[in-house]
Protein backbone atom coordinates (compact mmCIF):
# COMPACT_ATOMS: atom_id res chain seq x y z
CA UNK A 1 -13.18 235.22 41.48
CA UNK A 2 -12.66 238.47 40.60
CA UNK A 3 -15.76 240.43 39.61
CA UNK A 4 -15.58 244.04 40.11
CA UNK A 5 -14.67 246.42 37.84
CA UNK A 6 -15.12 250.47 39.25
CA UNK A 7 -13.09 251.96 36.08
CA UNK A 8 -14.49 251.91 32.65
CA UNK A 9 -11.62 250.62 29.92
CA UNK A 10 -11.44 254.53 28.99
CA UNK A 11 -11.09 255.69 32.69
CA UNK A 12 -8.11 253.11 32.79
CA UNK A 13 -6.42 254.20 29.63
CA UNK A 14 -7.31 258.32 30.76
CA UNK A 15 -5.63 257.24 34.81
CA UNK A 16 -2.20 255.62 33.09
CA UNK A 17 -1.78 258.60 30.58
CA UNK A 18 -2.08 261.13 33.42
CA UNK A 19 -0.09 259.05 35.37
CA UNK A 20 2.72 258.78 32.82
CA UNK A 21 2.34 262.78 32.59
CA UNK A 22 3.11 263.62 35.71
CA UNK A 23 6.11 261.13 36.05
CA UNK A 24 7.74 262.86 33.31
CA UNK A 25 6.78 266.89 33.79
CA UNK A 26 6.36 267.45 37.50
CA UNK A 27 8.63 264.18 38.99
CA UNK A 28 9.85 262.94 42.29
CA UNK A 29 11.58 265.34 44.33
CA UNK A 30 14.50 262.99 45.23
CA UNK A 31 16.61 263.87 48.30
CA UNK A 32 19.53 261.26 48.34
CA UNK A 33 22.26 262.71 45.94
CA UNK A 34 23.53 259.01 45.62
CA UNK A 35 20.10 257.84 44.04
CA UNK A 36 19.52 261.03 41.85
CA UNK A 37 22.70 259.74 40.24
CA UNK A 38 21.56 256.32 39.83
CA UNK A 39 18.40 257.47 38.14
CA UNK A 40 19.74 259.92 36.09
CA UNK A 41 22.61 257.21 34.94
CA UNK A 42 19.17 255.07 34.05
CA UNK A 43 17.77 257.61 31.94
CA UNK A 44 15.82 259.99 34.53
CA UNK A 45 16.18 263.88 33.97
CA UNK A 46 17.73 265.46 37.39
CA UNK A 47 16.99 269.11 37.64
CA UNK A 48 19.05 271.44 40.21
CA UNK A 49 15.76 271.43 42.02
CA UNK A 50 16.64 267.66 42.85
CA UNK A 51 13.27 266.65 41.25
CA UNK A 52 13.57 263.29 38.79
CA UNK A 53 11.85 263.76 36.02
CA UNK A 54 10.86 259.85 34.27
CA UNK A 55 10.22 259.50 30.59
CA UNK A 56 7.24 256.96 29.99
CA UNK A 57 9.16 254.49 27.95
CA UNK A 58 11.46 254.49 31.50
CA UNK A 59 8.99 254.08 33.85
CA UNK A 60 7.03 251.37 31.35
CA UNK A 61 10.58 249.09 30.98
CA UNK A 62 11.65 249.21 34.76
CA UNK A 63 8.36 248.41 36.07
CA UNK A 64 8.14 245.38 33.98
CA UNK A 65 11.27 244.03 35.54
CA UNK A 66 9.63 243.65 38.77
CA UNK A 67 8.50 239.98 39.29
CA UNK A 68 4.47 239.03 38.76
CA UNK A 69 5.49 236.54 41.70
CA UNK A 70 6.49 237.53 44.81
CA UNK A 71 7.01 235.28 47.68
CA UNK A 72 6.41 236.00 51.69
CA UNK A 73 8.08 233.04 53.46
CA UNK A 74 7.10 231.91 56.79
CA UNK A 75 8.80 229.92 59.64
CA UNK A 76 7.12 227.37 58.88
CA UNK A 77 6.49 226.75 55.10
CA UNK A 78 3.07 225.77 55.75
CA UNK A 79 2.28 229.17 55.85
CA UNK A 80 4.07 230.65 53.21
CA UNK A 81 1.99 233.31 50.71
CA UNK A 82 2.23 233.34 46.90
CA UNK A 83 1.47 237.16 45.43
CA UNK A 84 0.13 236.42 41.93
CA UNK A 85 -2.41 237.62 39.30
CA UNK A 86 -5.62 235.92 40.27
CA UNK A 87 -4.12 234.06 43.14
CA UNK A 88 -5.18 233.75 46.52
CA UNK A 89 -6.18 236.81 48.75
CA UNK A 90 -4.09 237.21 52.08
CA UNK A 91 -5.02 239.59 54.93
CA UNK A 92 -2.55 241.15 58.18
CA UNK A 93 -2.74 244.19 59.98
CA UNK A 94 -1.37 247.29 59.66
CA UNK A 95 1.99 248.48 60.98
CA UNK A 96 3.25 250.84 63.32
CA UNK A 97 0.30 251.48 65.93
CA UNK A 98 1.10 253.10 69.11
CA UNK A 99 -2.36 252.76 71.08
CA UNK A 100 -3.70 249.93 72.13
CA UNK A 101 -7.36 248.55 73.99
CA UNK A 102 -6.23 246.58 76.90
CA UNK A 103 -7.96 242.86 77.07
CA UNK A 104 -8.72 242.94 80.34
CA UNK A 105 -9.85 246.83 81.19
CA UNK A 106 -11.30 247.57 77.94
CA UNK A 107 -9.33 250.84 77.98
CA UNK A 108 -7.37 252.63 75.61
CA UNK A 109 -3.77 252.88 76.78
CA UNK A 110 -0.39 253.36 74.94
CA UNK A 111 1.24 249.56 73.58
CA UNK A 112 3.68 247.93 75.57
CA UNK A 113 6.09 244.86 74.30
CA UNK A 114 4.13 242.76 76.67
CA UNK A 115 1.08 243.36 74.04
CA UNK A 116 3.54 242.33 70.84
CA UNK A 117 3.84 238.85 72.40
CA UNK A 118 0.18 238.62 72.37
CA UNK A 119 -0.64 240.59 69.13
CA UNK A 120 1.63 237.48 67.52
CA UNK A 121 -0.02 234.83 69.65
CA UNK A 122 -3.49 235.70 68.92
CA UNK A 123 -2.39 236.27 64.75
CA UNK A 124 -0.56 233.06 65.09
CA UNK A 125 -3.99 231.43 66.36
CA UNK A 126 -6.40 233.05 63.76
CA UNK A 127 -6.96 231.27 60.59
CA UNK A 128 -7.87 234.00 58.22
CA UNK A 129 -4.77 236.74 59.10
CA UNK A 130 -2.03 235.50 56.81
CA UNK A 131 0.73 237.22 58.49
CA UNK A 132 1.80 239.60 61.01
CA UNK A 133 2.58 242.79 62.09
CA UNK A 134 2.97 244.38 65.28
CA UNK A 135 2.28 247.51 67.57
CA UNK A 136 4.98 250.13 68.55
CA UNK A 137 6.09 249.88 71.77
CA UNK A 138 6.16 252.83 74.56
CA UNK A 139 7.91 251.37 76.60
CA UNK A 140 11.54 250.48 74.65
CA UNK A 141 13.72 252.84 73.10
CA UNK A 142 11.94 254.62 70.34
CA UNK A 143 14.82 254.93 68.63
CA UNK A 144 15.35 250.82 67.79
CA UNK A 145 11.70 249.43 68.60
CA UNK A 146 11.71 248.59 64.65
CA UNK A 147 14.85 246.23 64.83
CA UNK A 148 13.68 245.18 68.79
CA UNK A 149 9.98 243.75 67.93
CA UNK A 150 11.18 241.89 64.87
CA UNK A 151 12.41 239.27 67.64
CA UNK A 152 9.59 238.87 69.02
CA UNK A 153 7.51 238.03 66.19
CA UNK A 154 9.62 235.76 65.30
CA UNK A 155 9.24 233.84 68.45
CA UNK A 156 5.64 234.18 68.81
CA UNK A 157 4.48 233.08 65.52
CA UNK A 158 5.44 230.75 62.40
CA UNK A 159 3.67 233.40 60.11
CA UNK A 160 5.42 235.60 57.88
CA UNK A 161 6.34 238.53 59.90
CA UNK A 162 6.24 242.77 57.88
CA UNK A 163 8.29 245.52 59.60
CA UNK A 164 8.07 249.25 59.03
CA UNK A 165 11.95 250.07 59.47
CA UNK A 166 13.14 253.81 60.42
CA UNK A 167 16.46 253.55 58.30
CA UNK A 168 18.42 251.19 55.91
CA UNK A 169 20.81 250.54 58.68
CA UNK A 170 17.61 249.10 60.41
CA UNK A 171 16.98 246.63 57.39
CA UNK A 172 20.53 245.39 57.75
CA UNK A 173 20.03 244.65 61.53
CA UNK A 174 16.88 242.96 60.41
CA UNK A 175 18.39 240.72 57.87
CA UNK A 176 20.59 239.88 60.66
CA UNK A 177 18.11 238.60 62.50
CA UNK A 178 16.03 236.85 60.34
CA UNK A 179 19.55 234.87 58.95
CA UNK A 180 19.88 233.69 62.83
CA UNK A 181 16.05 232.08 61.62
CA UNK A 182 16.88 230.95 58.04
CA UNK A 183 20.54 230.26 58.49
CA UNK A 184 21.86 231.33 54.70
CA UNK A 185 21.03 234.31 52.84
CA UNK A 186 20.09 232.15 49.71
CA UNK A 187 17.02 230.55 51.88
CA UNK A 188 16.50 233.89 52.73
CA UNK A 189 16.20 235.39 49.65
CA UNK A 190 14.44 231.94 48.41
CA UNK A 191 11.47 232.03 51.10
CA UNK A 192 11.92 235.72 52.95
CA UNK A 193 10.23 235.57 56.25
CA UNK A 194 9.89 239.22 56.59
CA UNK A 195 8.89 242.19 54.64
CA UNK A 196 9.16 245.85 54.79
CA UNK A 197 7.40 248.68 54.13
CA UNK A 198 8.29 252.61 53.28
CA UNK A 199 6.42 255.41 51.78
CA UNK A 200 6.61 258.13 49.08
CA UNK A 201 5.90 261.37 51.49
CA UNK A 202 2.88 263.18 49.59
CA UNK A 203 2.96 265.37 47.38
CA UNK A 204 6.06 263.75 45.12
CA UNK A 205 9.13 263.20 47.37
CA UNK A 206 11.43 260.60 48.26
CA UNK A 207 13.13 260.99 51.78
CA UNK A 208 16.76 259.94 52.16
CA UNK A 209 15.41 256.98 54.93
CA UNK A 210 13.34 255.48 52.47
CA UNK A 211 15.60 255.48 49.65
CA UNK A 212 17.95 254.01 51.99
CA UNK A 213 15.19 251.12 52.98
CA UNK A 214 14.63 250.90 49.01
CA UNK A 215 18.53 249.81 48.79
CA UNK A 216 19.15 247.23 51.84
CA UNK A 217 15.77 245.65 51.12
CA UNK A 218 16.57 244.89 47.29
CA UNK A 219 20.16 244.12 48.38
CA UNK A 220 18.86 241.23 50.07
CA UNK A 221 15.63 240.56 47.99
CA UNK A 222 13.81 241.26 51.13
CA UNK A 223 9.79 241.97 49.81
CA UNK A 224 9.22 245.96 49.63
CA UNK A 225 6.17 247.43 50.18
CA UNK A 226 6.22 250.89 48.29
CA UNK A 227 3.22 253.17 50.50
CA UNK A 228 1.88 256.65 49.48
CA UNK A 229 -0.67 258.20 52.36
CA UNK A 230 -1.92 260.95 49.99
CA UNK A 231 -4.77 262.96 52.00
CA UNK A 232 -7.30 264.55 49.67
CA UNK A 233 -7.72 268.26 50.37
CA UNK A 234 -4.69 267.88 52.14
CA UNK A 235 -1.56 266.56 50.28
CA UNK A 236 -3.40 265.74 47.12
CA UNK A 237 -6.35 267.39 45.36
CA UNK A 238 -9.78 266.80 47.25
CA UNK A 239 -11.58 265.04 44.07
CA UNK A 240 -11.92 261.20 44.79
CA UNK A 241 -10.09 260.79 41.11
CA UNK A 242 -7.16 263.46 41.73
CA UNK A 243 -6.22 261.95 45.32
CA UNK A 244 -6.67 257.98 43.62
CA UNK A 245 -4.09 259.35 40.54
CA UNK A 246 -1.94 260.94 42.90
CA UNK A 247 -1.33 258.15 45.31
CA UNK A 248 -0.90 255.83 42.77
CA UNK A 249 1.84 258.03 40.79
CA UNK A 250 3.63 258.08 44.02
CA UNK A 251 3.51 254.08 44.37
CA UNK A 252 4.50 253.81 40.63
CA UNK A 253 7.47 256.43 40.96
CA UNK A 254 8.83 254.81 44.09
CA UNK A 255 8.60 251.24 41.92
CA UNK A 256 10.65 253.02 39.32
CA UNK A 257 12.89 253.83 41.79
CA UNK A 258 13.42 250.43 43.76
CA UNK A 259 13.75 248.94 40.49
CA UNK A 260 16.43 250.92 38.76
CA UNK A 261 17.76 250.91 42.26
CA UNK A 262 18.14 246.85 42.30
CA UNK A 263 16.87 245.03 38.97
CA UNK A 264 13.76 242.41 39.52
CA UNK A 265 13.80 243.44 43.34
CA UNK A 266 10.34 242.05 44.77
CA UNK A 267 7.90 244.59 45.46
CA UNK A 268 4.53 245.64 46.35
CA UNK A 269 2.33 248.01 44.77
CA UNK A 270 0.50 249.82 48.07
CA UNK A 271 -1.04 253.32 47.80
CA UNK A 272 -3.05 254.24 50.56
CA UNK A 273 -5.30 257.53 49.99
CA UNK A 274 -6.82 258.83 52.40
CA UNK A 275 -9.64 261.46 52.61
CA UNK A 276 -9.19 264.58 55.43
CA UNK A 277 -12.11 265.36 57.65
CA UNK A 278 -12.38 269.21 56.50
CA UNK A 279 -14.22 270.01 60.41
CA UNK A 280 -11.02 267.85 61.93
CA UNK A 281 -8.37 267.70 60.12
CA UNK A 282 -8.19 264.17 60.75
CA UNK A 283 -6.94 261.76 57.93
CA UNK A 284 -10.28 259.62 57.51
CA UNK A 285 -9.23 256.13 56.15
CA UNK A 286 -13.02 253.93 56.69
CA UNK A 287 -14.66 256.51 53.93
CA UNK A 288 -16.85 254.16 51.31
CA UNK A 289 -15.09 256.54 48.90
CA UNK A 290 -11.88 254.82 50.50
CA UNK A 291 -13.45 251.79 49.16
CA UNK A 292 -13.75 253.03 46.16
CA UNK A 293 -10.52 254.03 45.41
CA UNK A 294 -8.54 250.88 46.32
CA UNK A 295 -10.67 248.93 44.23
CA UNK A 296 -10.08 251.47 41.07
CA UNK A 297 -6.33 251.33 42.45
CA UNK A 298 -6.27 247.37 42.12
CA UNK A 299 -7.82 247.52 38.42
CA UNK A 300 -6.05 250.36 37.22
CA UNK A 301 -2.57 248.17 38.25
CA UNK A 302 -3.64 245.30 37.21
CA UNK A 303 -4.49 246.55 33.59
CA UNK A 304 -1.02 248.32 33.23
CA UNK A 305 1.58 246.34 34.98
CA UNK A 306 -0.14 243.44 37.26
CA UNK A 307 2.13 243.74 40.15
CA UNK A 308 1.03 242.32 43.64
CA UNK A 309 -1.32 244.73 45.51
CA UNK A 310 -1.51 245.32 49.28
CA UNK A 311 -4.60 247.33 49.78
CA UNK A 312 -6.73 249.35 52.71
CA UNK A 313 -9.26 246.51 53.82
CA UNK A 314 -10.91 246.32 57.28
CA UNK A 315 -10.02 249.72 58.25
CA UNK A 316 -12.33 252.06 60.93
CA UNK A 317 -12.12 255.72 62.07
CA UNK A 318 -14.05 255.47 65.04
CA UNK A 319 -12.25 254.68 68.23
CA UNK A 320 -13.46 251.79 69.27
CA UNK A 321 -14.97 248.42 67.97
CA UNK A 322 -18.71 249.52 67.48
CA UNK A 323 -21.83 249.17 64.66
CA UNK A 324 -19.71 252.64 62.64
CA UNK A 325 -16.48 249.97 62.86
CA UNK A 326 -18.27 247.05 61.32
CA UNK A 327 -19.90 248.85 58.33
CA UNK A 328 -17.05 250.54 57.66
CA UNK A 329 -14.23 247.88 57.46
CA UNK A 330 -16.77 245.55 55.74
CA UNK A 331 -16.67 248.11 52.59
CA UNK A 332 -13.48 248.52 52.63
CA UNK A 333 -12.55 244.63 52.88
CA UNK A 334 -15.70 243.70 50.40
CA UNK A 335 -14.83 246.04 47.21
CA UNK A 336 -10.91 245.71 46.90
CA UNK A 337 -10.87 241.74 47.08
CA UNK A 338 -13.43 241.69 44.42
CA UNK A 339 -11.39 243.31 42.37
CA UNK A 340 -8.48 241.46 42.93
CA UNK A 341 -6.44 242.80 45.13
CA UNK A 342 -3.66 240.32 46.95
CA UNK A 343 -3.63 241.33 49.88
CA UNK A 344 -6.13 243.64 52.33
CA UNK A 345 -4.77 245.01 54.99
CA UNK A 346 -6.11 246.42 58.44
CA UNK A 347 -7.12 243.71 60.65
CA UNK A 348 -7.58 244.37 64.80
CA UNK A 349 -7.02 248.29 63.85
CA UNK A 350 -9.69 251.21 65.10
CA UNK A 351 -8.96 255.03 65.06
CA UNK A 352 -7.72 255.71 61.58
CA UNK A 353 -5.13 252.80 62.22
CA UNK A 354 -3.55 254.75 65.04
CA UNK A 355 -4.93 252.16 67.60
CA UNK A 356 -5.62 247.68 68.01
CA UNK A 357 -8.07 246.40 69.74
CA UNK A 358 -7.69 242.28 70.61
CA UNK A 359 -11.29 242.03 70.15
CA UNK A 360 -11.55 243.77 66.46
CA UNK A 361 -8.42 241.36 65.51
CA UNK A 362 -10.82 238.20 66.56
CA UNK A 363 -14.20 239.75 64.99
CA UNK A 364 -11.96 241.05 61.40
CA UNK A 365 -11.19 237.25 61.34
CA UNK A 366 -14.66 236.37 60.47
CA UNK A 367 -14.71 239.18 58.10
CA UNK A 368 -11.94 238.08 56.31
CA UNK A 369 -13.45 234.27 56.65
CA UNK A 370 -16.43 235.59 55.26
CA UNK A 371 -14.87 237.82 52.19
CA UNK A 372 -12.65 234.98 51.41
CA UNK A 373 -16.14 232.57 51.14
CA UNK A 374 -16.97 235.29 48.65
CA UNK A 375 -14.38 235.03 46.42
CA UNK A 376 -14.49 231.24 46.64
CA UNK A 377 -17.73 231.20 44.96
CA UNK A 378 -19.92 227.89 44.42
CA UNK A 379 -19.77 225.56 41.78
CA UNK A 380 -22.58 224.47 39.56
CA UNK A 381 -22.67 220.77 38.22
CA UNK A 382 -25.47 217.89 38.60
CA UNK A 383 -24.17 217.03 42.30
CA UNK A 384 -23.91 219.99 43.67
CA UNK A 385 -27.61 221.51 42.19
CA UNK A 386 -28.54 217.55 43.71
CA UNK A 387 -30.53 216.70 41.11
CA UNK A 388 -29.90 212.79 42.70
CA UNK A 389 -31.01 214.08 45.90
CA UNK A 390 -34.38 215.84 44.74
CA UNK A 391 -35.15 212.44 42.65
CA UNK A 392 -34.72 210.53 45.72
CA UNK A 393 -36.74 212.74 48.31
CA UNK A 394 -39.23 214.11 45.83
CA UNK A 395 -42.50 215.90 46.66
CA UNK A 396 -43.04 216.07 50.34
CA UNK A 397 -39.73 215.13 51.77
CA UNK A 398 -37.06 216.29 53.64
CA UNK A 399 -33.41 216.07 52.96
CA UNK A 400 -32.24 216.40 56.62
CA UNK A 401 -30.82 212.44 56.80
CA UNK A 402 -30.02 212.01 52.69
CA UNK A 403 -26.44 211.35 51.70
CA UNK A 404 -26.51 214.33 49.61
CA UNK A 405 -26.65 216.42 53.06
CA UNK A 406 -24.39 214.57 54.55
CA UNK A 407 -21.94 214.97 51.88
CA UNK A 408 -21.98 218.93 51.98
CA UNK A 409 -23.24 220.47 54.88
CA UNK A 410 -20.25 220.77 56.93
CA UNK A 411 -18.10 222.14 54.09
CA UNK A 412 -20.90 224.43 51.67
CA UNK A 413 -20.90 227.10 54.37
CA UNK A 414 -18.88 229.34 56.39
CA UNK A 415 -18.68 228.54 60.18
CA UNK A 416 -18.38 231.55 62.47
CA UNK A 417 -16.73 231.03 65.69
CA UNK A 418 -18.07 234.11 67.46
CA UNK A 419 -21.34 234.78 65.22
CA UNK A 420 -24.79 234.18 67.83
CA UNK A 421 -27.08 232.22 65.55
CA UNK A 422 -30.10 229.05 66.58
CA UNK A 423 -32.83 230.06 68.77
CA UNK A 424 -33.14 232.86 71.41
CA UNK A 425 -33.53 230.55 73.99
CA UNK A 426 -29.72 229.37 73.47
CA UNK A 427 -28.36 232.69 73.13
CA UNK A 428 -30.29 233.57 76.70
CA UNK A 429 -28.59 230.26 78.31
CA UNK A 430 -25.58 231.37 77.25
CA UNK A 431 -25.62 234.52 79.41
CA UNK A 432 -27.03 236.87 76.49
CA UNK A 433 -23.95 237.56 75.26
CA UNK A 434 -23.03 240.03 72.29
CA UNK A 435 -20.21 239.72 69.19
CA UNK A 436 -17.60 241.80 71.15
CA UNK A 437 -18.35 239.69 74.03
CA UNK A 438 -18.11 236.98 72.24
CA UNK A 439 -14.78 238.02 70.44
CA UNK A 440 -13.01 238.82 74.11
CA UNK A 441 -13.72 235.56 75.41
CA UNK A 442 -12.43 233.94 72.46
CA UNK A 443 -9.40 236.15 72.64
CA UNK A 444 -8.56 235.29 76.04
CA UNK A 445 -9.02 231.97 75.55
CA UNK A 446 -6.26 231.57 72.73
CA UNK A 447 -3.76 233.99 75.01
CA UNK A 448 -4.30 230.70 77.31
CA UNK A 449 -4.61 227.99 75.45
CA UNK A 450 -2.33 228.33 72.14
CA UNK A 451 1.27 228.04 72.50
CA UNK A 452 3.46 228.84 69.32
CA UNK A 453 5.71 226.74 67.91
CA UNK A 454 9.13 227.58 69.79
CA UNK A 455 12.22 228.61 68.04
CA UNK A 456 15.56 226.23 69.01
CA UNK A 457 17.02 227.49 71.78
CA UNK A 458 20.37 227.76 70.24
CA UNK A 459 17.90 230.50 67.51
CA UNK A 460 16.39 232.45 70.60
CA UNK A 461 19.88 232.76 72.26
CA UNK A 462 21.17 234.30 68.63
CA UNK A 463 18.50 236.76 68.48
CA UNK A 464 19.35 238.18 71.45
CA UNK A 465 22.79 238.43 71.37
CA UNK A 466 21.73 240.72 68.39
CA UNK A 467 19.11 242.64 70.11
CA UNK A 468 21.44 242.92 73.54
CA UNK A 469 24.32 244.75 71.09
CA UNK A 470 21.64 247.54 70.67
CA UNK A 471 22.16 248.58 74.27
């Protein structure tokens, strides 16, 4: 059910044209010489400046060649995700966080690998986040903490598994890993049970890394995620529509790219604007108008080139999992899945994504539960509206024991697991407890309780041979 439309069909049309504009008279600057090539062998106008410059009829015929259909496999099928016009919405959280809110203490503290084993446990456990990403590690070498939590994931849950890699080289290492999982690179590229994500650095430029990414991911038909972070008053103009055009020119010039790059590679249409806190400095990303934009972003995509979309959802810019958290993250969920959008991203993260908190994680679970009842919507016929059940009760009765009730009541509604509802007298017996209470018990409890499915031994012993050659 998609039933939200921000953009009138003239504020569509007016986005695309400016869009197409800008593709073709300002371009991507473009810093691998090897790729300027490529593109200007496509039909792209390389200046000495190294700036691309894309006609519209280029940018209209490459973008079409991306698949309508992309796939994110899963170690166990059961939980693989089909990206699709007006399919089902899928949620994870972001990538790439290097604080973390300890279980136990309730502090903030910097991420260890202990706390990827659990971040994948507890996903693993939740049944409305799709897939998985992880936190960034202080305590491993920076320098290969991409390639060394892909492992881990792996092991921890059968959910499909996204990666923000530092290089191309990293990809390949990657792909190595995840063939030790799959066993051939055709099931691989069949049902890929990873994904990766790179950016467009704002304003208009392509770094050599993610060009590199670009090529080993569509190499290997590995699902690309193509991010802008464009910060109004920042790196984009300050207007809610000049920061929303910009960030999506950057998505759509980086889709050129990975497409000329490697025909019908899958990717992901992902801008990300953000909005900069002018007495800070900070990069807010909870901002209603962030709402805003990623639901114009979905429609304005959809209209032009219906790609999959992975969009800002349950995102927060306080620092910890509060009342500011809640109202913010429920906008930013609420608006972009109405309009369609594929996937929403942000679950467990507080403090502009920098930080995860266990307990948000459990809590954005029910959000996304709840969003996802949304878009379900109810349907209307004589048994449902129980016109059967009114003619047998009639005036006066109740419909506690009819079959009707029976029939519907355990599937009609959305079931919280951590919500306190009945009487006050049961929430007082119950120690008087509050939703982040709640949420930490029920996080602790699946850290003891759920065990993933295990990999084969002769699998785990394979992955880290490969990790162990890293040094």
């Amino acid at each position: 059910m998609n039933i939200f439309k921000i953009l009138s069909e003239q504020e569509v049309e007016k986005l695309h044209s400016a869009s197409l504009h800008i593709l073709n008279t300002i371009g991507l600057k473009v810093d691998s010489e090897k790729v300027r090539k490529v593109l200007e062998k496509a039909g792209a106008k390389v200046d000495k400046t190294m700036v691309a410059h894309f006609p519209s009829n280029l940018v209209d015929e490459t973008i079409k060649k991306a698949p309508q259909r992309v796939i994110y496999g899963a170690r166990n099928p059961k939980y693989d995700l089909v990206l699709e016009p007006g399919g089902d919405i899928y949620n994870r959280p972001l990538t790439g966080a290097e604080g973390y809110i300890d279980l136990e203490t309730e502090k903030y503290r910097l991420a260890k690998m202990s706390d990827v084993t659990d971040w994948a446990i507890l996903v693993d456990a939740l049944e409305n986040i799709d897939y998985c990403t992880a936190p960034y590690p202080s305590d491993v070498d920076a320098d290969t903490r991409d390639i060394r939590i892909l492992p881990v994931l792996l092991k921890n849950t059968e959910k499909h598994v996204e990666i923000q890699p530092y290089s191309g080289e990293d990809v390949e290492r990657m792909v190595e890993l995840a063939l030790a999982v799959m066993g051939s690179e055709e099931e691989l590229k069949k049902r890929p049970i990873f994904n990766v994500l790179t950016s467009i650095t704002s304003p208009l430029q392509l770094l050599e890394y993610a060009s590199d990414v670009m090529i080993a991911a569509g190499k290997h038909g590995i699902p690309l995620e193509i991010n802008s972070m464009a910060i109004a008053g920042g790196t984009a103009p300050v207007t809610v529509a000049g920061v929303t055009l910009l960030s999506h020119v950057e998505v759509l010039a980086g889709a050129v790219v990975a497409e000329i790059l490697n025909p019908g590679a899958p990717i992901v249409y992902r801008p990300l604007p953000m909005v900069m806190d002018m007495s800070s400095g900070v990069a807010l990303e909870g901002t209603v108008e962030n709402a805003m934009m990623a639901a114009a972003q979905v429609q304005l995509v959809k209209e032009t080139y219906n790609i999959p979309t992975n969009m800002f959802g349950q995102v927060s810019d306080t620092f910890i999992t509060d009342g500011q958290s809640m109202i913010e993250r429920v906008f930013n969920a609420l608006l972009p899945s109405l309009a369609g959008a594929n996937i929403v991203s942000g679950s467990g993260h507080v403090e502009h994504c920098y930080t995860l908190d266990p307990v948000q994680l459990v809590i954005d679970n029910e959000i996304i539960g709840m969003t996802k009842r949304v878009l379900q919507g109810f349907e209307i016929n004589d048994d449902t509206l129980g016109l059967d059940a009114l003619a047998r009760v009639g005036p006066g009765g109740n419909f506690l024991s009819d079959d009707h009730t029976l029939k519907y009541f355990k599937t009609e509604y959305f079931r919280p697991h951590i919500f306190n509802r009945g009487t006050r007298e049961m929430w007082q017996s119950k120690g008087e407890k509050d939703l982040n209470e709640n949420a930490r018990e029920r996080a602790k409890a699946i850290l003891r309780e759920h065990k993933p499915a295990p990999l084969a031994e002769n699998i785990v012993k394979e992955l880290d041979s490969i990790i162990k050659r890293l040094g």
